[in-house]
N, C-alpha and C. Protein backbone atom coordinates (compact mmCIF):
# COMPACT_ATOMS: atom_id res chain seq x y z
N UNK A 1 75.19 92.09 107.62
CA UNK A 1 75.66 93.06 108.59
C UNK A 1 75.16 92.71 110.00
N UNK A 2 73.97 92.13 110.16
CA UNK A 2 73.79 91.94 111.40
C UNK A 2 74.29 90.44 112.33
N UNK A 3 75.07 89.71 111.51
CA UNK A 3 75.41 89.14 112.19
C UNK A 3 76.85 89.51 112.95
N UNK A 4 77.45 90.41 111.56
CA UNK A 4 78.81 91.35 112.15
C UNK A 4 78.58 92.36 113.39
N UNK A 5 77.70 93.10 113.34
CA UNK A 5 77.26 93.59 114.09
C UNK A 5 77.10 93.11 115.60
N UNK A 6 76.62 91.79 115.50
CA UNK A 6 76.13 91.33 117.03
C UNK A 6 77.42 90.48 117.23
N UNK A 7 78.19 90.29 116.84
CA UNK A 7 79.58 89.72 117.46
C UNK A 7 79.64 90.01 118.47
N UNK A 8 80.41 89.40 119.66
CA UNK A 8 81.11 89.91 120.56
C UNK A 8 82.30 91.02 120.26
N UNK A 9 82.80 91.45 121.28
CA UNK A 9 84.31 92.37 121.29
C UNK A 9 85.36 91.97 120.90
N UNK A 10 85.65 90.80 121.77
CA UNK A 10 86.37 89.45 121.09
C UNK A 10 86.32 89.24 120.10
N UNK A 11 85.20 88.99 119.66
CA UNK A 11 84.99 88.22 118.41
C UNK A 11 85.14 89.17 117.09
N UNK A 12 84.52 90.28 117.43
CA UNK A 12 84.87 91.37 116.06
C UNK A 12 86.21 91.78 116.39
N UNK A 13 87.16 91.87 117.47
CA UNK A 13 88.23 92.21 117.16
C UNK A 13 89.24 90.94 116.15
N UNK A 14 88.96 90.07 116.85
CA UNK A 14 89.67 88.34 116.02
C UNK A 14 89.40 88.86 114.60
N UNK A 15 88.34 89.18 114.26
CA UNK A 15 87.75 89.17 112.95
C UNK A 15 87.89 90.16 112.06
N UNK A 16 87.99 91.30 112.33
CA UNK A 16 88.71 92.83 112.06
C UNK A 16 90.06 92.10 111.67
N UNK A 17 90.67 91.76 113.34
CA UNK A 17 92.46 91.45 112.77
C UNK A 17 92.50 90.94 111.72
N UNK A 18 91.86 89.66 111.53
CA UNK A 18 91.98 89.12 109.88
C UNK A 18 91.94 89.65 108.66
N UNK A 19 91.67 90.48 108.99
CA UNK A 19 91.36 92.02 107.86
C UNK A 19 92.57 92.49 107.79
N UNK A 20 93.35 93.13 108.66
CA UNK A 20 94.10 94.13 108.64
C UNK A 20 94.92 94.19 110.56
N UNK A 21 96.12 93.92 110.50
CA UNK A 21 96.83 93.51 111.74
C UNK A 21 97.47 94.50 112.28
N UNK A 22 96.70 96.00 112.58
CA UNK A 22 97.02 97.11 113.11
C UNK A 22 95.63 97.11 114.26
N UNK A 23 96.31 96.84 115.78
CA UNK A 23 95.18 97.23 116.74
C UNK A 23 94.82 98.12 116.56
N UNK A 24 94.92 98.67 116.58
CA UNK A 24 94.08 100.39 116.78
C UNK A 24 93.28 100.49 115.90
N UNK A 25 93.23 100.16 114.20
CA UNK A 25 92.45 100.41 113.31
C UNK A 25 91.62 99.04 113.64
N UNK A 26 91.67 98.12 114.58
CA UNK A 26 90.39 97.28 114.57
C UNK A 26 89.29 97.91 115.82
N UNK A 27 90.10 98.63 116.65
CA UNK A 27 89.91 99.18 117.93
C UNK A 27 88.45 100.09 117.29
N UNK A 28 88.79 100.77 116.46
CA UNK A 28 88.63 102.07 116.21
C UNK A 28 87.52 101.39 115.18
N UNK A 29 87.57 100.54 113.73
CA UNK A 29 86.31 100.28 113.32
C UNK A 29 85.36 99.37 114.00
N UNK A 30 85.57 98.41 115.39
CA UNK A 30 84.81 98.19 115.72
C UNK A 30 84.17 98.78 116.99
N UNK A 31 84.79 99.99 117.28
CA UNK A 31 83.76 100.75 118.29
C UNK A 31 82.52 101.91 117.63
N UNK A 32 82.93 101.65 116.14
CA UNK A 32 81.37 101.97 115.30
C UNK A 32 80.41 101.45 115.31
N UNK A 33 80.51 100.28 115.93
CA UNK A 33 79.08 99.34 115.89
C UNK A 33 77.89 99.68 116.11
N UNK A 34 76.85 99.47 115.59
CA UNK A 34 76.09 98.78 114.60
C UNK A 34 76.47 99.71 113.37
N UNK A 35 77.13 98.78 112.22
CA UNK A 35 77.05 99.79 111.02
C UNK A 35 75.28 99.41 110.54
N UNK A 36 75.02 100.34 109.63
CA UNK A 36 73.97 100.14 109.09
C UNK A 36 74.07 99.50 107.47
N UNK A 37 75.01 99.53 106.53
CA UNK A 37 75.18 98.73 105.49
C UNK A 37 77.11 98.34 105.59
N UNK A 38 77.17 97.37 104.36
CA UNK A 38 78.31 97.19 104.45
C UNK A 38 79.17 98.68 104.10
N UNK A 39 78.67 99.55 103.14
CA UNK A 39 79.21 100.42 102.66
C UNK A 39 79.75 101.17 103.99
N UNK A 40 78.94 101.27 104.71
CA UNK A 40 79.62 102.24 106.72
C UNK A 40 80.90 101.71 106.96
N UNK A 41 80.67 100.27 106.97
CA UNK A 41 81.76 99.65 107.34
C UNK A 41 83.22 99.88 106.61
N UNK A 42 82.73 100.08 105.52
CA UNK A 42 84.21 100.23 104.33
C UNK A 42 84.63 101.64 104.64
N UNK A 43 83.93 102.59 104.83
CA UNK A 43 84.23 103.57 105.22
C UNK A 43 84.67 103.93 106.43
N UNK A 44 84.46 103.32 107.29
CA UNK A 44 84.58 103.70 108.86
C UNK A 44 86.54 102.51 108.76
N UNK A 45 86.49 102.13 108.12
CA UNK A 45 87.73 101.27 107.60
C UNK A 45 88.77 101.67 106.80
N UNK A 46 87.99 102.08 105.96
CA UNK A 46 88.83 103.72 104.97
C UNK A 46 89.46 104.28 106.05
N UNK A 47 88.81 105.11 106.77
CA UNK A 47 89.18 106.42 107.35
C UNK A 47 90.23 105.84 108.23
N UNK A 48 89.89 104.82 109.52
CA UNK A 48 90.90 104.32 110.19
C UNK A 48 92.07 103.94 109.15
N UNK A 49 92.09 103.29 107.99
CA UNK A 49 93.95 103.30 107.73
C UNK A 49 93.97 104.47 107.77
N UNK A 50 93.59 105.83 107.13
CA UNK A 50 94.12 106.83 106.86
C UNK A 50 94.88 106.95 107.85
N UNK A 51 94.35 107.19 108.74
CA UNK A 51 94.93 107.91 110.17
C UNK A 51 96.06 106.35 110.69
N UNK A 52 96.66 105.67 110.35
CA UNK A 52 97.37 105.01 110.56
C UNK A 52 98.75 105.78 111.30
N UNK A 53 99.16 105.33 111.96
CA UNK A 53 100.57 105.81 112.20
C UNK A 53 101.74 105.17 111.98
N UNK A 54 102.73 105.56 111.68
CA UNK A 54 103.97 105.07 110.96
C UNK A 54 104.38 103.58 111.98
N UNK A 55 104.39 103.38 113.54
CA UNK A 55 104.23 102.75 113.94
C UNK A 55 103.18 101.45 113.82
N UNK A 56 102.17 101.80 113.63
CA UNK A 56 100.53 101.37 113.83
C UNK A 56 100.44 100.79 111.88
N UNK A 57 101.51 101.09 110.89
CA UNK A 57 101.87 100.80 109.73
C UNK A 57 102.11 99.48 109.54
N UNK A 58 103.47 99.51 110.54
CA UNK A 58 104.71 98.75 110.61
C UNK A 58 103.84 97.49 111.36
N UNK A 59 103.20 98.09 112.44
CA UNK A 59 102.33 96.51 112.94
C UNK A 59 101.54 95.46 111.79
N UNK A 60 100.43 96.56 110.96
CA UNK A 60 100.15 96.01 109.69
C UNK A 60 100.70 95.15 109.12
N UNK A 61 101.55 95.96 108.07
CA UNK A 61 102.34 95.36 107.63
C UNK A 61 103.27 93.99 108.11
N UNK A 62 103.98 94.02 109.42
CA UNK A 62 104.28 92.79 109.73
C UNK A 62 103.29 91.68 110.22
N UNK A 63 102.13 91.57 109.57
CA UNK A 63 101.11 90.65 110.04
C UNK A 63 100.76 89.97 108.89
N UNK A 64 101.24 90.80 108.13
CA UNK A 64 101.00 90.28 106.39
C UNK A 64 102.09 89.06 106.12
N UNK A 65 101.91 87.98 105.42
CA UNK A 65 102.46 86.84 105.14
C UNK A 65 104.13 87.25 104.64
N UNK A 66 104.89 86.55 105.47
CA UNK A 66 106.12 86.75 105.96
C UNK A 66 106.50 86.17 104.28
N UNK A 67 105.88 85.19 103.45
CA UNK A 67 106.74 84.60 102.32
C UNK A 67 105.77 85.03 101.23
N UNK A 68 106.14 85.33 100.21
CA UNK A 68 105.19 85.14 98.88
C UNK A 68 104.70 83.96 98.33
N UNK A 69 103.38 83.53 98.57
CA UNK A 69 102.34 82.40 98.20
C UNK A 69 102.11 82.21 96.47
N UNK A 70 102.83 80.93 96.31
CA UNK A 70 102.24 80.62 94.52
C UNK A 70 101.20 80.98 94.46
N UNK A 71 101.21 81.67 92.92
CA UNK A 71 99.72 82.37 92.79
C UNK A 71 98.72 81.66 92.02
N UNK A 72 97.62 81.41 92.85
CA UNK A 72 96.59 80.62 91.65
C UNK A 72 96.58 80.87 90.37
N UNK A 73 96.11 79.63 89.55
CA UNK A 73 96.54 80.24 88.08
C UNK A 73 97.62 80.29 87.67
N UNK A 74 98.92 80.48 88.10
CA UNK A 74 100.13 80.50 87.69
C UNK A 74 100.22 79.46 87.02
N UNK A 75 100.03 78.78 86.38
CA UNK A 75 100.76 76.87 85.57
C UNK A 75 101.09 77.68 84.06
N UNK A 76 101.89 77.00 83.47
CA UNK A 76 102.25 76.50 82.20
C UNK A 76 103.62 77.19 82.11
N UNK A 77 104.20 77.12 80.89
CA UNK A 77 105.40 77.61 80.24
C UNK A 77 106.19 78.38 80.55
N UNK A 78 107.21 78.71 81.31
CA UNK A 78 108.09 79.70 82.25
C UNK A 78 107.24 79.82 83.82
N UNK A 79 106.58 79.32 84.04
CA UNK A 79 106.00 79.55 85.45
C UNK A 79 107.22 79.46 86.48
N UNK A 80 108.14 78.32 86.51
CA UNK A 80 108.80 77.87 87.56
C UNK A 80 109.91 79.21 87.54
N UNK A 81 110.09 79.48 86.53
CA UNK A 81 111.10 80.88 86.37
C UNK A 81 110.41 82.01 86.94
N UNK A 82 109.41 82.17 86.51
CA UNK A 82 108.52 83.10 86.82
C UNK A 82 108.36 83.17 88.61
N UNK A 83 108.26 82.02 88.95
CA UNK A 83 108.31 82.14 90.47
C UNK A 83 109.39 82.16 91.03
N UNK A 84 110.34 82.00 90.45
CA UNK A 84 111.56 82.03 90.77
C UNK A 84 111.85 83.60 91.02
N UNK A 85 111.54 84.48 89.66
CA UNK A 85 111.98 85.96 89.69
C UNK A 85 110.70 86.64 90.53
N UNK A 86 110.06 86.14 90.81
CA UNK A 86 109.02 86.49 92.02
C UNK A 86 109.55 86.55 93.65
N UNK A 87 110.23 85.25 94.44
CA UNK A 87 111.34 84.70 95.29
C UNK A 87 112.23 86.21 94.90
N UNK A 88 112.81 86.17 94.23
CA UNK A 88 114.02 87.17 94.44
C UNK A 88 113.60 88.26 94.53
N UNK A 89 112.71 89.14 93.71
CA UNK A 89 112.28 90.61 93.33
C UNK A 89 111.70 90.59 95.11
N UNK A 90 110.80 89.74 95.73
CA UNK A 90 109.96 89.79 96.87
C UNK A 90 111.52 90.06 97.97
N UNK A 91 112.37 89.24 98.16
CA UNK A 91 113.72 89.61 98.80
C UNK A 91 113.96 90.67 98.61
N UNK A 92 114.52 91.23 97.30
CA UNK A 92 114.87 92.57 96.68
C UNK A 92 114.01 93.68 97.66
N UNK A 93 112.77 93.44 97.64
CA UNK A 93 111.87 94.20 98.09
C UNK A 93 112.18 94.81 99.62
N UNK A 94 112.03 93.63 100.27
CA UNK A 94 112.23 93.54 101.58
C UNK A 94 113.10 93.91 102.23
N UNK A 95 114.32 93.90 101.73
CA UNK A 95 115.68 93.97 101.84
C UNK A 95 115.38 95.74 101.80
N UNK A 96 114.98 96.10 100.60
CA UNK A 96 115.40 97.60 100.33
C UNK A 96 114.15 98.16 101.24
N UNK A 97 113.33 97.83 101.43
CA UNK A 97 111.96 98.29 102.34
C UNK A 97 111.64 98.55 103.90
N UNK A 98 111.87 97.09 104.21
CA UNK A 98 112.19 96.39 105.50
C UNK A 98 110.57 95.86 105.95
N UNK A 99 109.61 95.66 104.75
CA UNK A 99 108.92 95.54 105.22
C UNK A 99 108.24 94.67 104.01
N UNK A 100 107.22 93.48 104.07
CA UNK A 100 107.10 92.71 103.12
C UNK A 100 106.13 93.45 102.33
N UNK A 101 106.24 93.08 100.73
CA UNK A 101 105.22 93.50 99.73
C UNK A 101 103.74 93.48 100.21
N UNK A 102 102.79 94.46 99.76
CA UNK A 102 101.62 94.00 99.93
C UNK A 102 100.71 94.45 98.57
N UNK A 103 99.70 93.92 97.63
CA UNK A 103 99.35 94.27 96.82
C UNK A 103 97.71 93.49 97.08
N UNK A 104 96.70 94.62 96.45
CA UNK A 104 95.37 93.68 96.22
C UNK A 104 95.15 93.66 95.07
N UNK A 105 94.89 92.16 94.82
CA UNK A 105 94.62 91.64 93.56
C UNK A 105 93.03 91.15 93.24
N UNK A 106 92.28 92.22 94.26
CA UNK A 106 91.09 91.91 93.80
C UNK A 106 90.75 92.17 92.41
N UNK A 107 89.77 91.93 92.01
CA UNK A 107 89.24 92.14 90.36
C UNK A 107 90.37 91.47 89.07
N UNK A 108 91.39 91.22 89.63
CA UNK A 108 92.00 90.39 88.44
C UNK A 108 92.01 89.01 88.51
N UNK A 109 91.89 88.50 86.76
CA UNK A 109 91.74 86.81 86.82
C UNK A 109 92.95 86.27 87.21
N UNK A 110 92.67 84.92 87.86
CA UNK A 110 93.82 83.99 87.66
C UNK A 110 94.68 83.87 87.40
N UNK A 111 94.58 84.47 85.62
CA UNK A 111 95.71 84.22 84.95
C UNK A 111 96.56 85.37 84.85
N UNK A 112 96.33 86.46 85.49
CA UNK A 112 96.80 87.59 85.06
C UNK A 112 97.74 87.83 86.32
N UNK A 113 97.51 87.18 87.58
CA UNK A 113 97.85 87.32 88.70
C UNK A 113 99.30 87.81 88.66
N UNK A 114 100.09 86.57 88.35
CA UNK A 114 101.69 86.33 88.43
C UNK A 114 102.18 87.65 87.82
N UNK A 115 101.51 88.37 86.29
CA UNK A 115 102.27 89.10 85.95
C UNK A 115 101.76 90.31 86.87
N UNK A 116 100.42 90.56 86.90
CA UNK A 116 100.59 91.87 87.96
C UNK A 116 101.15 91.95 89.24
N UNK A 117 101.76 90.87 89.92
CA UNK A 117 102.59 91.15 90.82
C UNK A 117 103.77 91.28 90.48
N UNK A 118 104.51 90.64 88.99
CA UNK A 118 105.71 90.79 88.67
C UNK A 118 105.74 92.25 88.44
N UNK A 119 105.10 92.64 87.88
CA UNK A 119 104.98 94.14 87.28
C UNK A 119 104.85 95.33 88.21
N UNK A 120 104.48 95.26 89.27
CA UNK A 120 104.27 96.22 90.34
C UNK A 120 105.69 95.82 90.97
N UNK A 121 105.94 95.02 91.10
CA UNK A 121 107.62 95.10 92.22
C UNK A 121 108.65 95.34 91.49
N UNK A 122 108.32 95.42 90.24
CA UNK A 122 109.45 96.55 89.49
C UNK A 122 109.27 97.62 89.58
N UNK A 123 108.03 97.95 89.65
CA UNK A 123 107.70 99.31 89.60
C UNK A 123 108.41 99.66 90.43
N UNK A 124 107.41 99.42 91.64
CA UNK A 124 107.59 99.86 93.27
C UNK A 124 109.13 99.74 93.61
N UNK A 125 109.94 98.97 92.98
CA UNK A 125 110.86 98.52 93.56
C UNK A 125 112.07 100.24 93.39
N UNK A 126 111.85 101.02 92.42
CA UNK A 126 112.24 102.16 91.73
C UNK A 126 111.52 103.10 92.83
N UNK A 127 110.35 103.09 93.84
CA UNK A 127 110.04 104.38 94.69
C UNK A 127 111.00 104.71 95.89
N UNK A 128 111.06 105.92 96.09
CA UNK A 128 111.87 106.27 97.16
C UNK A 128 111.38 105.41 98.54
N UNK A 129 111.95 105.53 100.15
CA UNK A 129 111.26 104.19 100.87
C UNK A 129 109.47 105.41 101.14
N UNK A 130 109.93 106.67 101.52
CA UNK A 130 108.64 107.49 101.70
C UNK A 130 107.49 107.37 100.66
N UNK A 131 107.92 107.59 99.36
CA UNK A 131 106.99 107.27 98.56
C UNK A 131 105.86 105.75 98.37
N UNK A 132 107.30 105.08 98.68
CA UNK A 132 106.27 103.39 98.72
C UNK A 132 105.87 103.26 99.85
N UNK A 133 106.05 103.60 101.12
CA UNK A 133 105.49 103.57 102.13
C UNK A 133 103.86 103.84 102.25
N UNK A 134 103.75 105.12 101.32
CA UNK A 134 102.29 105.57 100.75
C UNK A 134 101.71 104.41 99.88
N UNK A 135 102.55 104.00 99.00
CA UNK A 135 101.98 102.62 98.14
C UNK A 135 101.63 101.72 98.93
N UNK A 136 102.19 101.44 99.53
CA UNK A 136 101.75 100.19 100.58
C UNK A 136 100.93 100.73 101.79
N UNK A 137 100.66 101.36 102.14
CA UNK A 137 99.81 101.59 102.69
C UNK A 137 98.30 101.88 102.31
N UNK A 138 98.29 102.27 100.96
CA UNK A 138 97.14 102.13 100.45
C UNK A 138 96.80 100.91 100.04
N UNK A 139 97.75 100.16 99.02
CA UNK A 139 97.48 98.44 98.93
C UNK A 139 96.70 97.76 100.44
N UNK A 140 97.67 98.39 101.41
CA UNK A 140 96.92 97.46 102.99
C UNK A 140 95.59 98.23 103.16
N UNK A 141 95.07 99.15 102.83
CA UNK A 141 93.66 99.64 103.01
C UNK A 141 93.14 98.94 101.58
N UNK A 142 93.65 99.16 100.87
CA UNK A 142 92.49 98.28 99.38
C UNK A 142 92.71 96.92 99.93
N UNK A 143 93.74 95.66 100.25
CA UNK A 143 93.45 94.53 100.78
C UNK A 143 92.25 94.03 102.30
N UNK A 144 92.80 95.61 102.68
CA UNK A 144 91.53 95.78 104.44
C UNK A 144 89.88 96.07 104.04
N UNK A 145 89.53 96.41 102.87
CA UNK A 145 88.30 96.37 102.49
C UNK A 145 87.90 94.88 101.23
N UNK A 146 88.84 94.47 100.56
CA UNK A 146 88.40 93.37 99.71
C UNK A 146 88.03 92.43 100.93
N UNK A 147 88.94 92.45 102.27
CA UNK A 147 88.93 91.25 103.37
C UNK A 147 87.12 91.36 104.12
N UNK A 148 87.32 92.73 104.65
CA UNK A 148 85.95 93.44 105.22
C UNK A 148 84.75 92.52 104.26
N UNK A 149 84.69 93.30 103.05
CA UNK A 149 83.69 92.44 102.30
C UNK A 149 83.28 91.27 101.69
N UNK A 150 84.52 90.20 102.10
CA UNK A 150 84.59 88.62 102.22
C UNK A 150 83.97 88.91 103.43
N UNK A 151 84.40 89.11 104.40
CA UNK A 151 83.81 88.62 105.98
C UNK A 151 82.49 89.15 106.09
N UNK A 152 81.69 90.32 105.66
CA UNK A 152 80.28 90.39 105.67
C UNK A 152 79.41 89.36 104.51
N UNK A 153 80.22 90.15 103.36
CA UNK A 153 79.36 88.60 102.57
C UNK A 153 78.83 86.76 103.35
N UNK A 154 80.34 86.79 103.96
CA UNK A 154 80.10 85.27 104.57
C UNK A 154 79.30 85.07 105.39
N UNK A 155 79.12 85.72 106.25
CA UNK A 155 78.34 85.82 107.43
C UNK A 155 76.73 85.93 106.98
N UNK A 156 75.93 84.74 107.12
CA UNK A 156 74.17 84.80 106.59
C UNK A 156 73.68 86.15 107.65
């Protein structure tokens, strides 16, 4: 924490963005500074998505990777199909959304990856756009804290 902490403005904003690509919610968790554990930080990070605005969403969200990335772990037997109906369902998505998938896949292995993203964009793909809007917006706060706690971990 204290090396997060003593960043520059600059520098914790660059570094926030990498987290999560809504100014205002980097604005806003890094004028908390000095947290005192990482846990402040996740929280003071929490609270800013909450208060996200439908605008301040849409910035998010379009900062998030414009294509769907092969998923580690993916190899063997139907994979190439498998990414194939990944490519389309991710279109499907977008198309009906207007805004790209976002899911955190922290805590799952490798191998499990491909199908829990196959499996959620069926889901999701069935929510009204208001309802998934809430889905994805929480996915971008659960991806804005797995990121948060890569970037303090890293930092000696």
């Amino acid at each position: 924490m204290l090396r997060f902490n003593a960043l520059t403005r600059n520098d914790t904003l660059a570094a926030l963005l990498s987290c999560c690509g809504s100014r205002r919610w980097a604005e806003r968790v890094a004028a908390h500074r000095p947290y005192p554990d990482p846990e402040s930080l996740l929280a003071a990070s929490d609270e800013a998505c909450y208060d996200l605005t439908a605008a301040e969403l849409d910035e998010a969200l379009a900062e998030e990777s414009l294509s769907p990335q092969p998923l580690v772990g993916a190899r063997g037997p139907g994979t190439l199909a498998a990414h194939t109906a990944l490519r389309a369902a991710h279109a499907e998505y977008e198309r009906r959304f207007r805004h790209v998938f976002v899911i955190c896949l922290d805590g799952y292995r490798d191998d499990e990856l491909l199908d829990q993203v196959l499996s959620a964009l069926r889901t999701r793909l069935g929510n009204e756009p208001d309802e998934e809007r809430a889905v994805a917006a929480d996915e971008l706060r659960r991806l804005a804290r797995g990121r948060l706690r890569r970037l303090v971990a890293a930092a000696p």
